[in-house]
Structure formats: C-alpha cells, structure tokens
Protein backbone atom coordinates (compact mmCIF):
# COMPACT_ATOMS: atom_id res chain seq x y z
CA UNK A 1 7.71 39.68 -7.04
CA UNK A 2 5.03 37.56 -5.32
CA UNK A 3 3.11 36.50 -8.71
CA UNK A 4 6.38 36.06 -10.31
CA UNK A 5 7.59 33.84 -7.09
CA UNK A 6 4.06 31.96 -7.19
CA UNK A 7 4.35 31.06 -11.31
CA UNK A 8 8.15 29.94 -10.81
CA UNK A 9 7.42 28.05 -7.97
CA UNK A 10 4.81 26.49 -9.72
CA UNK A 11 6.80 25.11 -12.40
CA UNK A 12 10.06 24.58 -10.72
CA UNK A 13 9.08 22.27 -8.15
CA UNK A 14 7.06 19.59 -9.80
CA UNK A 15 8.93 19.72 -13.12
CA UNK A 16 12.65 20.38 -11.21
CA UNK A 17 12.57 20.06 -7.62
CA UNK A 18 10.63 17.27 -6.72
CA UNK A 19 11.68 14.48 -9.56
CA UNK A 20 15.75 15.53 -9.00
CA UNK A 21 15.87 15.90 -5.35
CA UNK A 22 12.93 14.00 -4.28
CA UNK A 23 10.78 15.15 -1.26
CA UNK A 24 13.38 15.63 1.41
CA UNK A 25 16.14 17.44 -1.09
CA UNK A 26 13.12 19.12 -2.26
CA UNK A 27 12.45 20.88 1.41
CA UNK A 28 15.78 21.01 2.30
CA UNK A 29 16.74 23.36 -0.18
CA UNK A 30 13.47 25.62 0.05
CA UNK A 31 14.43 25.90 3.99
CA UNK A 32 17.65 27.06 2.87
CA UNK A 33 16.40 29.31 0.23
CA UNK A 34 14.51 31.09 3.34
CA UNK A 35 17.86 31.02 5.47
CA UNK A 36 19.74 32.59 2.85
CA UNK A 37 17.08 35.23 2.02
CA UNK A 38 17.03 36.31 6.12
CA UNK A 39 20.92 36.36 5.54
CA UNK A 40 20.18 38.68 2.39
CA UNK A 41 17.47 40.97 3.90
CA UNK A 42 19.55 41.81 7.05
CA UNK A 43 22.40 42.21 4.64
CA UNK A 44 24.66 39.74 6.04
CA UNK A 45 28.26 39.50 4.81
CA UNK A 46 28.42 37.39 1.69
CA UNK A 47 25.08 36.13 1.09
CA UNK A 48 25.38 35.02 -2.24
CA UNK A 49 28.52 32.52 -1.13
CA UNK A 50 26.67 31.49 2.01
CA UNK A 51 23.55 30.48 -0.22
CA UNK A 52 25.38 28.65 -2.88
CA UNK A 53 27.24 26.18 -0.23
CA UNK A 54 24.05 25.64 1.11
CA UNK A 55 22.35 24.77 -2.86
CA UNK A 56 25.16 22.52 -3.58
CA UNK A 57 24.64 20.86 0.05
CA UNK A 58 21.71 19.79 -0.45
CA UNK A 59 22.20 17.98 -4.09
CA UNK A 60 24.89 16.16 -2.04
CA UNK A 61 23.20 15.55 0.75
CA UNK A 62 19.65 14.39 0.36
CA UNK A 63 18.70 12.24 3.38
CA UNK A 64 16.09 9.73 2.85
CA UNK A 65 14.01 9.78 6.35
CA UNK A 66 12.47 6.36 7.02
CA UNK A 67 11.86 4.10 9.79
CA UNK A 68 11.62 0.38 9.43
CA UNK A 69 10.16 -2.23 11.49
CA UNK A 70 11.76 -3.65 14.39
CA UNK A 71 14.08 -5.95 13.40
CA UNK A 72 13.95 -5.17 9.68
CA UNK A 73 17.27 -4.40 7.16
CA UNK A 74 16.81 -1.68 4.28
CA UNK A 75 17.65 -2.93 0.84
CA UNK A 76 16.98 0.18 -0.89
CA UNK A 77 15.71 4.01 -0.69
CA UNK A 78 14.23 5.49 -2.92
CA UNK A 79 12.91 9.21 -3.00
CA UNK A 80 11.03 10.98 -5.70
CA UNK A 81 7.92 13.71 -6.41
CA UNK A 82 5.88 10.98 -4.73
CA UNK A 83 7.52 10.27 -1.50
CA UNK A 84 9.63 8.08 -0.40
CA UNK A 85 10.11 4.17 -1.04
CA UNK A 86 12.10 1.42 0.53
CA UNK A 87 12.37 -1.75 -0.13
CA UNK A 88 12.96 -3.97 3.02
CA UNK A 89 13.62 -7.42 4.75
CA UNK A 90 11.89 -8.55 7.58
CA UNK A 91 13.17 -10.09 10.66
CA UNK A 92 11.71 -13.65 8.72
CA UNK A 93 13.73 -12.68 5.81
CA UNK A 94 10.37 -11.91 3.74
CA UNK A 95 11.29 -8.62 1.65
CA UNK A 96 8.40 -5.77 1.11
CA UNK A 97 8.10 -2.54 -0.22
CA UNK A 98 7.24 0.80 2.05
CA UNK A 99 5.58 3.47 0.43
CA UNK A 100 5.75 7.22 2.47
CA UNK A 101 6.21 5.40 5.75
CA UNK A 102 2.72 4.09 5.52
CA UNK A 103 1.89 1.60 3.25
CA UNK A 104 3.51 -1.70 2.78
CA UNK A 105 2.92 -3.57 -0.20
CA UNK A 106 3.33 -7.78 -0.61
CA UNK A 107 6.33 -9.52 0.60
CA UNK A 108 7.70 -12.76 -0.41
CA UNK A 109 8.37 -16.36 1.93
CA UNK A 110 5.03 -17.16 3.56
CA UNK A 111 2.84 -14.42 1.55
CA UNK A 112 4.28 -15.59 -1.92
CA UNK A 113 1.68 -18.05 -2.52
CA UNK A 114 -1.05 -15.64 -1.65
CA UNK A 115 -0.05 -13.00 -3.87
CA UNK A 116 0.66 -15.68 -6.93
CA UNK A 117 -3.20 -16.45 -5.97
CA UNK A 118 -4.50 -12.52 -6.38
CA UNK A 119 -3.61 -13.43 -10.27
CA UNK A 120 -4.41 -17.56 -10.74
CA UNK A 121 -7.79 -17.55 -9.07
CA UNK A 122 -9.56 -14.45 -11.23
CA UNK A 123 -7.46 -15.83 -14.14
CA UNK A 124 -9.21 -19.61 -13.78
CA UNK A 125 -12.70 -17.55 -13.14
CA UNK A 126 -12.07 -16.37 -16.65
CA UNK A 127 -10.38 -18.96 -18.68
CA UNK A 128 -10.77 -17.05 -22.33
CA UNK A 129 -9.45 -13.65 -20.98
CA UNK A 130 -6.93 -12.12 -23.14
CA UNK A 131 -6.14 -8.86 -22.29
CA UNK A 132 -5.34 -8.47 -18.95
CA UNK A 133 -4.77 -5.21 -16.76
CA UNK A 134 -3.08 -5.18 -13.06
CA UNK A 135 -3.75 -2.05 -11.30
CA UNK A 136 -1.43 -1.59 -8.56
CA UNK A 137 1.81 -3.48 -9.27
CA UNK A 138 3.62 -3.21 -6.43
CA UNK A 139 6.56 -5.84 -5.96
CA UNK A 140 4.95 -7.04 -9.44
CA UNK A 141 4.71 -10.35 -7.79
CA UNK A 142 0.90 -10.78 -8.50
CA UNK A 143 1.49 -8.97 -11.86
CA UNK A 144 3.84 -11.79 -12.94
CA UNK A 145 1.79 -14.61 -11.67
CA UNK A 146 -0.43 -13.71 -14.93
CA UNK A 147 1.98 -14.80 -17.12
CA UNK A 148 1.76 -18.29 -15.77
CA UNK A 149 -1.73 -17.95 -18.39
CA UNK A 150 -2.20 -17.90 -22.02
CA UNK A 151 -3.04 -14.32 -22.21
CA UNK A 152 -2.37 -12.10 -25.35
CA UNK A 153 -1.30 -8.89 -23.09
CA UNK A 154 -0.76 -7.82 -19.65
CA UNK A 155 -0.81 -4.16 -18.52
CA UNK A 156 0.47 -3.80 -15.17
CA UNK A 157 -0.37 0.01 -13.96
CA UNK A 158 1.38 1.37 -10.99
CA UNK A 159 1.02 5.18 -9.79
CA UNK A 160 4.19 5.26 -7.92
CA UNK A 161 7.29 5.31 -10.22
CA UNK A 162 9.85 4.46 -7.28
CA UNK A 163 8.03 1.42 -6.60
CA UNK A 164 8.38 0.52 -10.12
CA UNK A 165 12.07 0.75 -9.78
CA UNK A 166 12.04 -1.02 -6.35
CA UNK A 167 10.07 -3.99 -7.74
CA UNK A 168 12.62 -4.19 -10.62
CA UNK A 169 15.82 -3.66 -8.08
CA UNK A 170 15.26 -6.10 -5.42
CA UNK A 171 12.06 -8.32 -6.68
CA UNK A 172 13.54 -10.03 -9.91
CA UNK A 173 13.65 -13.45 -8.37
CA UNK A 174 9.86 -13.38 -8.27
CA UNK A 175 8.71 -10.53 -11.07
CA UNK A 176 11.38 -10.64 -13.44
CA UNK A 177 9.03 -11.92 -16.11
CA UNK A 178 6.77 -8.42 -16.56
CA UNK A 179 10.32 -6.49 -17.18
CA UNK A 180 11.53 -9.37 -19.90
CA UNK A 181 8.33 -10.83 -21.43
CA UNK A 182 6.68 -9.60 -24.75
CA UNK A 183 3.39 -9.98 -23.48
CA UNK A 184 4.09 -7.61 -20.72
CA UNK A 185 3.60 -3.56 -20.44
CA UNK A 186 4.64 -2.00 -17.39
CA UNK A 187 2.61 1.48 -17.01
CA UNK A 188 3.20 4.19 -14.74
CA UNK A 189 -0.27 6.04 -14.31
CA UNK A 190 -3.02 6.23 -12.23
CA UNK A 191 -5.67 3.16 -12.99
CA UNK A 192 -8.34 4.61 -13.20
CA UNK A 193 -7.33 7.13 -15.85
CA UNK A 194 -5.91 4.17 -17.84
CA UNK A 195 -8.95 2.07 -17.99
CA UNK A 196 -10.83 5.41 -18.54
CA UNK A 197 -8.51 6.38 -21.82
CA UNK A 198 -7.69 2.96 -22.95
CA UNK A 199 -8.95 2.37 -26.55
CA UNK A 200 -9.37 -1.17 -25.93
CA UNK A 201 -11.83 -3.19 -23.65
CA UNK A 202 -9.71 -4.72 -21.04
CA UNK A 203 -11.11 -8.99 -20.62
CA UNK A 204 -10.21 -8.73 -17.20
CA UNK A 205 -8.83 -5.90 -15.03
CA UNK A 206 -7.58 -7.33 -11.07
C-alpha cells in the first residue's frame, strides 16, 4: 500500500492536483484526505460521506492566500503547480505582478520608461539583430518594447504560466502587442533549456 500510495501520488499531484487546484486546493484536499483516513481507521460513522463533502469542498473552495502591500488593491489571483500570482495596484496606481508572495515583477507609471529601456538600449547596441529572445517576460512590458524594432522574431520565454496569463489579463494597455503580433512567440519554459534546445542561434537574447 505504501509503494502503491508513493507511485499514485507521484503522478496525481503534478499531472492532477497541482495544475486543477493549484497549491492551496492542492494541500487542502491532502489535509483532508488525512482527516478522513483518521475518521476511517477509528471507524467513524460514515466515513465515506464525511470524506466526499470534504473533496467537493475543496474544488469549491480554493482560497488564494496572499498579502499585498500596504495600501495596494488586488486585480487578480491566480494559483497554479507553481504558486501563486497576483496581479496588483499600488497605492500610486502603478500595477505589478507578485509571484509566491516574494517576487514582484515591473510595474507601470514611473517604471514604464525603464522597463521600455531593458529592450531599446540592447536593441540600439545591436542594430542588425533579428532574432530576438526575452527570458523572463513578466508583465511582457519589456518584451513588447522589442517590437518597437525591425526584428524578424521575438521569443519571449517565461517559466511561470500564471504570470503569462496575468500579463495578458491586466497588462494589455502596455504588452498587448506580443499576444497580437506575427513576429511574436510567447513561450512557457525555463530559458535556459530554450536557448539550450533551440535549433537556431538567437542574434540577441536580453
């Protein structure tokens, strides 16, 4: 029963648990799995019920546990196998994206001309660059700021597929260009492991 728990387990979460319920769903029905099997082992009335109101809880109730800065309103949550993501506004009405309570990634009023620069300034250092990779797209702010160029192709890699959907949810006044233009290829992979495999040499990689 323990090898068979360990191989199930194994598969179930990353492939079931984790991209359905996201990491809080995710724990909150594993705790409950161990409730109801303490229910089962001292042979509690009805275990079977008792464990199936607690499985359909938590599909319906998945909170998304995050903690803003002071003064700051959510936008969005989003929750998957890689944590949790929200996109916010700051009390000086900049919006940014927060990655596992952690990280926060670009924002927009006073930092928009800095991140448009992250893409101009390595793009005018290489005028004849063509095909063009941006690892770590984030709000896709920087990504997009590519596109102001003559370039053939841009590959904008981000690990995180929640912040993908963030950046396309609540950034479009500033990014809305690497979700619409031809030139653009959004890719969801680590990259490193893109450069690593790609069969083409990258002109510049930011």
């Amino acid at each position: 029963l323990n090898k068979l728990g360990c191989a199930l387990g194994a598969w179930i979460a990353p492939f079931i648990l984790l991209p359905f319920l996201g990491l809080p769903g995710a724990f909150m029905l594993m705790g409950c799995g161990y409730l109801s099997l303490i229910y089962f082992i001292q042979r509690k009335k009805r275990p079977i019920i008792f464990a199936t109101l607690i499985a359909c809880a938590c599909f319906y109730w998945s909170p998304v546990p995050v903690q803003l800065p002071p003064g700051a309103t959510a936008l969005n949550l989003y929750s998957g196998a890689d944590g949790i993501v929200a996109a916010f506004q700051d009390s000086q009405n900049s919006s940014h994206i927060l990655v596992n309570q952690t990280y926060v990634l670009n924002g927009t009023q006073k930092a928009l001309l800095a991140q448009q620069q992250e893409s101009w300034i390595p793009l005018l250092l290489s005028p004849n660059a063509q095909h063009v990779a941006f690892i770590g797209m984030a709000s896709g702010i920087s990504a997009a700021a590519t596109l102001d160029f003559p370039i053939s192709r841009l590959d904008a890699i981000e690990l995180v597929p929640e912040v993908v959907r963030a950046a396309r949810e609540n950034f479009a006044e500033w990014n809305s260009r690497i979700f619409t233009d031809p030139r653009a290829n959004i890719i969801q992979q680590d990259g490193r492991r893109v450069i690593e495999a790609s069969k083409t040499q990258y002109d510049l990689v930011i």
